[in-house]
N, C-alpha and C. Protein backbone atom coordinates (compact mmCIF):
# COMPACT_ATOMS: atom_id res chain seq x y z
N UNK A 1 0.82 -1.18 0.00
CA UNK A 1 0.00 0.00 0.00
C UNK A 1 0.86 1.24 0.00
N UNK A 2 1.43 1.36 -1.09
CA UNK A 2 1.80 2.26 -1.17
C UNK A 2 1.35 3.98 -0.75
N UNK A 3 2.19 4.63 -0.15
CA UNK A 3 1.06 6.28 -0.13
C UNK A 3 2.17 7.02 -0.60
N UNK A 4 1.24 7.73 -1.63
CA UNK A 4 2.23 8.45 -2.66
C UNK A 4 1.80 10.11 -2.39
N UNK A 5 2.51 11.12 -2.52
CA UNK A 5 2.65 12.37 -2.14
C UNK A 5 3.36 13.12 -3.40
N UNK A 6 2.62 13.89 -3.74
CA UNK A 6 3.06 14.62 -4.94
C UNK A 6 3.37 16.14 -4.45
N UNK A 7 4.36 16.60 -4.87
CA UNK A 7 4.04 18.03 -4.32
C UNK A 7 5.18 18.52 -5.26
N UNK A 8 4.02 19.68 -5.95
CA UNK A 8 3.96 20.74 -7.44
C UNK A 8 3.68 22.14 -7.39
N UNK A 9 4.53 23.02 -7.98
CA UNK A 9 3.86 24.31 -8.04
C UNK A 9 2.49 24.16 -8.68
N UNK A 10 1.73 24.99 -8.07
CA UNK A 10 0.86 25.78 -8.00
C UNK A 10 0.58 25.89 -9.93
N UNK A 11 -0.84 25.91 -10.54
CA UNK A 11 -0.80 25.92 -11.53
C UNK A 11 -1.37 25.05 -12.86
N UNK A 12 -1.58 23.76 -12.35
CA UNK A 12 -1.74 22.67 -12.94
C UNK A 12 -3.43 22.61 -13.38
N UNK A 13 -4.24 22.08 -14.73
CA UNK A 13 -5.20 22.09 -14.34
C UNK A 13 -5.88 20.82 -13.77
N UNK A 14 -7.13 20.80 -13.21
CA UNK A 14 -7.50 20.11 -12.36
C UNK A 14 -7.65 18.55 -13.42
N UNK A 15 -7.27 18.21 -14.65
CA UNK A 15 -7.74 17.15 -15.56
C UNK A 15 -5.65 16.52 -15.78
N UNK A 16 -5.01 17.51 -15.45
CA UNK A 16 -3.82 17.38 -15.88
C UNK A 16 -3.14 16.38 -14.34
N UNK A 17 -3.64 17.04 -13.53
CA UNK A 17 -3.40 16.37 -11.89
C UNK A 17 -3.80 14.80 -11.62
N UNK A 18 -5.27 14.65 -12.47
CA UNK A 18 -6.02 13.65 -12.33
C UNK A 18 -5.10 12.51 -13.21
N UNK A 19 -4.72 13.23 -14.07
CA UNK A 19 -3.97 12.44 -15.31
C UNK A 19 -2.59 11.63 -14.70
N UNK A 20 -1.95 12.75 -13.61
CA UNK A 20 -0.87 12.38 -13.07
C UNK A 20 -0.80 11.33 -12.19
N UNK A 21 -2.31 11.64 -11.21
CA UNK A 21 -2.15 10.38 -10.41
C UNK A 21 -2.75 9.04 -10.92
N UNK A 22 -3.45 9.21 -12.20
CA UNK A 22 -3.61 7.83 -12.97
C UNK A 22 -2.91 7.14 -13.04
N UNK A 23 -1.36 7.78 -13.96
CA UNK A 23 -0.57 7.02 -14.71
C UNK A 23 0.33 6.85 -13.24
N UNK A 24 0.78 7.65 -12.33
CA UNK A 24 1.19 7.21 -11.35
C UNK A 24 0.90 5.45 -10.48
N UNK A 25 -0.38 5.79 -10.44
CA UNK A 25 -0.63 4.46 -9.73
C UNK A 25 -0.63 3.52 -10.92
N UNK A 26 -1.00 3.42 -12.23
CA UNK A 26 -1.02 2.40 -13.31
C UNK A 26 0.17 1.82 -13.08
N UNK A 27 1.65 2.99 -13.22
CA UNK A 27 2.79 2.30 -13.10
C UNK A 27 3.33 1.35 -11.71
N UNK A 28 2.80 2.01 -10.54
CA UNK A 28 3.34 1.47 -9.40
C UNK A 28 2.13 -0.03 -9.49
N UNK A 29 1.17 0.08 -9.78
CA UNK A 29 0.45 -1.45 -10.03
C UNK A 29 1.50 -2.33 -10.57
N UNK A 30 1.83 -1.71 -11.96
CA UNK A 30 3.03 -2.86 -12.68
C UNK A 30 3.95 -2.80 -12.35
N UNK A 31 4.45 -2.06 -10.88
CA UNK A 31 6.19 -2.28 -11.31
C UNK A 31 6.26 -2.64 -9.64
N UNK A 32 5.42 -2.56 -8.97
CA UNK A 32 5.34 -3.01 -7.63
C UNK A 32 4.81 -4.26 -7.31
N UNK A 33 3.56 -4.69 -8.32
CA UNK A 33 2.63 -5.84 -8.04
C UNK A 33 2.37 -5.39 -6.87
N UNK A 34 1.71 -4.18 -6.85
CA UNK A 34 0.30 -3.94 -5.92
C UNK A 34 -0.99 -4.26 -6.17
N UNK A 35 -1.61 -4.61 -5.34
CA UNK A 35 -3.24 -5.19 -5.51
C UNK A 35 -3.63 -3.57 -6.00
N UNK A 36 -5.11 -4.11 -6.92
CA UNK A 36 -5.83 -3.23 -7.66
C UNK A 36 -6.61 -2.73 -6.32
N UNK A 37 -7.36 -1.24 -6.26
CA UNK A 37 -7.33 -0.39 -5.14
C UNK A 37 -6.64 0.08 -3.92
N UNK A 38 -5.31 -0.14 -4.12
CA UNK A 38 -4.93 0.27 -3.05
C UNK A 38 -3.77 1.49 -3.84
N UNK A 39 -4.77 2.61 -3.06
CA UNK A 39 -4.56 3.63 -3.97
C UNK A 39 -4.47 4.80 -2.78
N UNK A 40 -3.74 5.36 -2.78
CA UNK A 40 -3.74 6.55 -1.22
C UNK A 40 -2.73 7.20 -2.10
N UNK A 41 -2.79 8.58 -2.91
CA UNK A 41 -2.34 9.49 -2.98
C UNK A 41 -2.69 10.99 -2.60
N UNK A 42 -2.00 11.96 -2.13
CA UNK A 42 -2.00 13.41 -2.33
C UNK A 42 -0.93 14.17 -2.46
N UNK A 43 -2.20 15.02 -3.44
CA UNK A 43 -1.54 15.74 -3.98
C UNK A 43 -0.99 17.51 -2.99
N UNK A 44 0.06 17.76 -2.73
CA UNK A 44 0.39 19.47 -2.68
C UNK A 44 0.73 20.69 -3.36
N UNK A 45 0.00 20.95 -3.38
CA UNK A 45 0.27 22.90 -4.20
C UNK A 45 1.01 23.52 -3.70
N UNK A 46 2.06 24.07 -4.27
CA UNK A 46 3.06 25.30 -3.94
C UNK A 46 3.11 26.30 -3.97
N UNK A 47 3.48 27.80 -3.94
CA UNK A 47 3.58 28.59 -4.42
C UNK A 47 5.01 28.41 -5.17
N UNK A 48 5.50 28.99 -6.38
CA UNK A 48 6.96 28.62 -6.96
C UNK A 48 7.80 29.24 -5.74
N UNK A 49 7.92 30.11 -4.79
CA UNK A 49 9.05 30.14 -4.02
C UNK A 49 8.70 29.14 -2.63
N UNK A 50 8.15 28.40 -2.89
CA UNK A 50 7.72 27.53 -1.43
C UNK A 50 8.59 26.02 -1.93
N UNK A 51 8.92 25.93 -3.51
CA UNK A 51 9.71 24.68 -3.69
C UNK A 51 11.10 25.40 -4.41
N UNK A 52 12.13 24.57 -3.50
CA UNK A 52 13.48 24.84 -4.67
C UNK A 52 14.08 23.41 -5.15
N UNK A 53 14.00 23.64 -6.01
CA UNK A 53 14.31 21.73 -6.15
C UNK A 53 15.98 21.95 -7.16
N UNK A 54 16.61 22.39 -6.74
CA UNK A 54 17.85 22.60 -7.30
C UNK A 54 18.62 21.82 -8.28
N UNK A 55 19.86 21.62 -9.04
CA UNK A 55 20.54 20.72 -9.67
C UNK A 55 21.61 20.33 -8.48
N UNK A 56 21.79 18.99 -8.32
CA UNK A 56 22.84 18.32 -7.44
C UNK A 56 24.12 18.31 -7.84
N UNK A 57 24.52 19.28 -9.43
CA UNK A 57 25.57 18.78 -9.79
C UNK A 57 25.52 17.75 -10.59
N UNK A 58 24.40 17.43 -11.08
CA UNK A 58 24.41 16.58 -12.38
C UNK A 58 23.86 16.74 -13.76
N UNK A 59 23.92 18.21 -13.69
CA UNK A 59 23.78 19.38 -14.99
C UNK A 59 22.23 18.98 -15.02
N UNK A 60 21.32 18.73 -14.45
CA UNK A 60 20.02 19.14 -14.39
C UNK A 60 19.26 20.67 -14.34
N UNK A 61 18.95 20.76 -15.53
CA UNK A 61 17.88 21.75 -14.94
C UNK A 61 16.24 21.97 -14.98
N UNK A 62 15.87 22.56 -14.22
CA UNK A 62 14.01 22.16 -13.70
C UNK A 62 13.47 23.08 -14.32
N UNK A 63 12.28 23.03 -14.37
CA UNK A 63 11.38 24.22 -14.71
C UNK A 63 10.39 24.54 -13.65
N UNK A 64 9.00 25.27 -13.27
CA UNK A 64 8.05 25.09 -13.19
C UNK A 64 7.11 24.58 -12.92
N UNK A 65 7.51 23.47 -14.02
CA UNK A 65 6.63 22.15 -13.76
C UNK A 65 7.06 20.93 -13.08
N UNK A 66 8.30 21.41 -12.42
CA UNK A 66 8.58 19.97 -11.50
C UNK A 66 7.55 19.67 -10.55
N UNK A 67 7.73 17.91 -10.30
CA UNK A 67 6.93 17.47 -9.46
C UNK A 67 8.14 16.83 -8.59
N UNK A 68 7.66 16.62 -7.40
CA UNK A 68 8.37 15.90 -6.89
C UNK A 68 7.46 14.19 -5.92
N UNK A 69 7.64 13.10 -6.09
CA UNK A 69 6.97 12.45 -5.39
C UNK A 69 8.00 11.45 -4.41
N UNK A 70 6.96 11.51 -3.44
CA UNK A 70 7.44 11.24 -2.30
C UNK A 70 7.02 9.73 -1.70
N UNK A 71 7.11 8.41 -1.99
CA UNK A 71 6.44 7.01 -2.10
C UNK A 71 6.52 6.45 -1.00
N UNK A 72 5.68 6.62 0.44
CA UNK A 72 6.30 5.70 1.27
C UNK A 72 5.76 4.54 0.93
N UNK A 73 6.46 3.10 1.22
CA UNK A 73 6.13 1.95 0.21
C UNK A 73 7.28 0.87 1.42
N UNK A 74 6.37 -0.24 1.59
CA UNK A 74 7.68 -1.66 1.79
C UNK A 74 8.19 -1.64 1.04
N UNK A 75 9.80 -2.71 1.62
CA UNK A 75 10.78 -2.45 0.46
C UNK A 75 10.54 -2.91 -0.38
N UNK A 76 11.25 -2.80 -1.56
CA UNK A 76 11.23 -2.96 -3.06
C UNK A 76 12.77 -3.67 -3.43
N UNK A 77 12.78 -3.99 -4.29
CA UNK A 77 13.82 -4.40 -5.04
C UNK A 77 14.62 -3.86 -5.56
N UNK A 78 15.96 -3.68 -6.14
CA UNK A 78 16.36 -2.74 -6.62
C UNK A 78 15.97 -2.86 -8.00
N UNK A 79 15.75 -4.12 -8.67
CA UNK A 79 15.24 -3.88 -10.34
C UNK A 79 13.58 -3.04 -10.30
N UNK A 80 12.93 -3.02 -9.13
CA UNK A 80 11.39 -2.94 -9.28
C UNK A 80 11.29 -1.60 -9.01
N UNK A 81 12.47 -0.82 -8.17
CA UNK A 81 12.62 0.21 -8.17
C UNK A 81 13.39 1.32 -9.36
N UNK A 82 14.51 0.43 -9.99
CA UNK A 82 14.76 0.68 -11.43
C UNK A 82 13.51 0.72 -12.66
N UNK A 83 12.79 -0.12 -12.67
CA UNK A 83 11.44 -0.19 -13.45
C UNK A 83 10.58 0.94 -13.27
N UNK A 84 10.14 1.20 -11.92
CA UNK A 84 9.46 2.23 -11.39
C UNK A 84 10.05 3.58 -11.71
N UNK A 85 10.76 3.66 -11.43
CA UNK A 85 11.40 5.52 -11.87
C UNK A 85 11.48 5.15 -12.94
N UNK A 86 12.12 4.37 -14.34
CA UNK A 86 11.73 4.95 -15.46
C UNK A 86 10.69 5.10 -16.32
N UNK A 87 9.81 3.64 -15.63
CA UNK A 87 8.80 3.54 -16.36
C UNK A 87 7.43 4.93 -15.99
N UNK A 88 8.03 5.65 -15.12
CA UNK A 88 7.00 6.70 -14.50
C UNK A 88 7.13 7.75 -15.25
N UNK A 89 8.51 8.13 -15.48
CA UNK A 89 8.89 9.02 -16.04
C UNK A 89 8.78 9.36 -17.54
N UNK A 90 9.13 8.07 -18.34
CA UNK A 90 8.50 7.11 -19.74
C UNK A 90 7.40 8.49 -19.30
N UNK A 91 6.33 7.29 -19.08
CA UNK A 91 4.73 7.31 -19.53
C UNK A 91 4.36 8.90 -19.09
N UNK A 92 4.90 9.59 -17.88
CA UNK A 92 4.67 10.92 -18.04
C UNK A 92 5.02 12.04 -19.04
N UNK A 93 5.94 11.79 -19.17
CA UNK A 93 6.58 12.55 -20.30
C UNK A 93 5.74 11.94 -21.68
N UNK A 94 5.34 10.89 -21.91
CA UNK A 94 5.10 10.31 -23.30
C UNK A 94 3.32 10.76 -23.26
N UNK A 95 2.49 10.59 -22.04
CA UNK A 95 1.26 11.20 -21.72
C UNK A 95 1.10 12.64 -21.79
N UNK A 96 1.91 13.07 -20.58
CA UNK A 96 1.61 14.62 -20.68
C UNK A 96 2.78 15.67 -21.03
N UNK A 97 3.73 15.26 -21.63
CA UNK A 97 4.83 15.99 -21.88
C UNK A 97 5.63 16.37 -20.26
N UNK A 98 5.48 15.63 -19.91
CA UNK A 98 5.98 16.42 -18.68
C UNK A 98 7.77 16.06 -18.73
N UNK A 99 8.33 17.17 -18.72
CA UNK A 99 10.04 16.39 -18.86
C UNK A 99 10.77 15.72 -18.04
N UNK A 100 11.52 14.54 -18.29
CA UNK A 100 11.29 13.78 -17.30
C UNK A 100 12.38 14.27 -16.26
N UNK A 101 13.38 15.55 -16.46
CA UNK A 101 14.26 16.25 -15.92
C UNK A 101 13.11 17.19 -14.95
N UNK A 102 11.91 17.55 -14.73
CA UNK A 102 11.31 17.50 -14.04
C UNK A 102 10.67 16.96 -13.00
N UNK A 103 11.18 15.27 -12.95
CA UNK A 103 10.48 14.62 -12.14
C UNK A 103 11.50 13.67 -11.34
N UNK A 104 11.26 14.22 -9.98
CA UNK A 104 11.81 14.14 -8.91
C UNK A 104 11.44 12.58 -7.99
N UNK A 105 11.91 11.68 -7.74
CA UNK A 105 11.45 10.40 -7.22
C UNK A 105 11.92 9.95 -5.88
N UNK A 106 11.87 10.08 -4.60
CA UNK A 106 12.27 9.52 -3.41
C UNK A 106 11.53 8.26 -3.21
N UNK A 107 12.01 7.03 -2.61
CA UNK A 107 11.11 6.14 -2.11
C UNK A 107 11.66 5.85 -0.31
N UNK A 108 10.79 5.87 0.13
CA UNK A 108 10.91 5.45 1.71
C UNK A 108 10.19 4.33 1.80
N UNK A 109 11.35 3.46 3.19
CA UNK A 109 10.50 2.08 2.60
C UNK A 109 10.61 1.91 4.60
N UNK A 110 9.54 1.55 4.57
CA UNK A 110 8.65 1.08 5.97
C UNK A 110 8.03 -0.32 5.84
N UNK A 111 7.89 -0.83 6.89
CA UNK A 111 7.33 -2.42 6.88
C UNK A 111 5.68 -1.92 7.51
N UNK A 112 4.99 -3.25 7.29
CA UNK A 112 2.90 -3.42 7.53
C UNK A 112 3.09 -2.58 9.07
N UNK A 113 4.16 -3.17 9.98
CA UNK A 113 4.05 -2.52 11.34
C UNK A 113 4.13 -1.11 11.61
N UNK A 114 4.33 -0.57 10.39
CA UNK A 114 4.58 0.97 10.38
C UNK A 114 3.14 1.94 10.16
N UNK A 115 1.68 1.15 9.73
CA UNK A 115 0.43 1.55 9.66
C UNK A 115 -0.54 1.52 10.38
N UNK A 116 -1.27 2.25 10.29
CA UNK A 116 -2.45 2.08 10.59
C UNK A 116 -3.56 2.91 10.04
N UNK A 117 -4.52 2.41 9.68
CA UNK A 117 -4.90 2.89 8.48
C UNK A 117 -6.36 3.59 8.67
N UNK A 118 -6.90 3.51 10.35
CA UNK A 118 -8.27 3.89 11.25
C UNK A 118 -8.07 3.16 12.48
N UNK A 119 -9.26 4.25 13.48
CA UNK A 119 -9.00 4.12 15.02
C UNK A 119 -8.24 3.19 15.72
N UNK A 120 -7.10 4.06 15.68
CA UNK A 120 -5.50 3.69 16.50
C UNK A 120 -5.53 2.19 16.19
N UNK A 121 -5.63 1.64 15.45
CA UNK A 121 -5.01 0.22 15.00
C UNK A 121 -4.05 -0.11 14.18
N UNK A 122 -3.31 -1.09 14.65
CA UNK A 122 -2.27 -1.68 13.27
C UNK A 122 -3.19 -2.58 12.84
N UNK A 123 -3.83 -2.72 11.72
CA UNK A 123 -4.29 -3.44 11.42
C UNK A 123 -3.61 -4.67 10.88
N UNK A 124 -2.25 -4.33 10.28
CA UNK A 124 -1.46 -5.84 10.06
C UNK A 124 -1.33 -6.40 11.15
N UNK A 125 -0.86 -5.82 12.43
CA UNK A 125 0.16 -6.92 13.37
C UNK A 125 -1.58 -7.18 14.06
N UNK A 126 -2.86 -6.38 13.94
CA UNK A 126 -4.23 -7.56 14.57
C UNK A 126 -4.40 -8.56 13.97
N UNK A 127 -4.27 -8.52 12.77
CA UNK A 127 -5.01 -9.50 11.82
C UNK A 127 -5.87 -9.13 10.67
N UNK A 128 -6.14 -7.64 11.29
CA UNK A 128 -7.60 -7.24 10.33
C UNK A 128 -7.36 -7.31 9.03
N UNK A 129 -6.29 -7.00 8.47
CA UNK A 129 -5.37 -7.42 6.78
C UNK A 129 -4.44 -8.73 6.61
């Protein structure tokens, strides 16, 4: 169960956002083998001086339209995580033009004991999942 966190300047329209978190979760379905509905994203609005998403020194440069997403997720693999950042980046850029020098990818990886998902329960370590 992945929970994915997008956070974008300010700007986007409301069909272009929807678009993002489509192809978002389409890809993490195929490149995670996540079950179908388990879907927990949000999205954040910026103002452009509320994000600086800089070059690290690897001659990157951003525009505007960077996104940045933020995946907390159990671990992954390193090929499934190789699959995942490009194949995200692929289909965004090839969907909405978005460049893929725009798109920013962290994954944090937490185990079932790290949730709870309603009134103060882990629901993995009860049973209820």
């Amino acid at each position: 169960m992945p929970l994915i966190k997008l956070d974008m300047i300010k700007g986007r329209e409301k069909e272009e956002i929807k678009r993002i978190l489509d192809i978002t979760y389409d890809v993490m379905l195929d490149a995670f083998q996540a079950p179908i509905g388990d879907r927990y994203q949000i999205v954040n609005q910026h103002e452009d001086y509320e994000m600086q998403i800089l070059d690290t020194g690897l001659g990157v440069s951003r525009t505007e339209h960077v996104i940045v997403f933020t995946i907390i997720t159990r671990p992954r693999t390193k090929n499934q995580k190789i699959e995942f950042y490009k194949k995200l980046a692929e289909a965004l850029n090839e969907s909405l033009n978005i460049r893929k020098e725009d798109i920013m990818i962290s994954l944090v990886e937490n185990t079932d004991e790290d949730w709870s998902f309603f009134n103060g329960k882990a629901q993995f370590l009860t049973g209820d999942l």
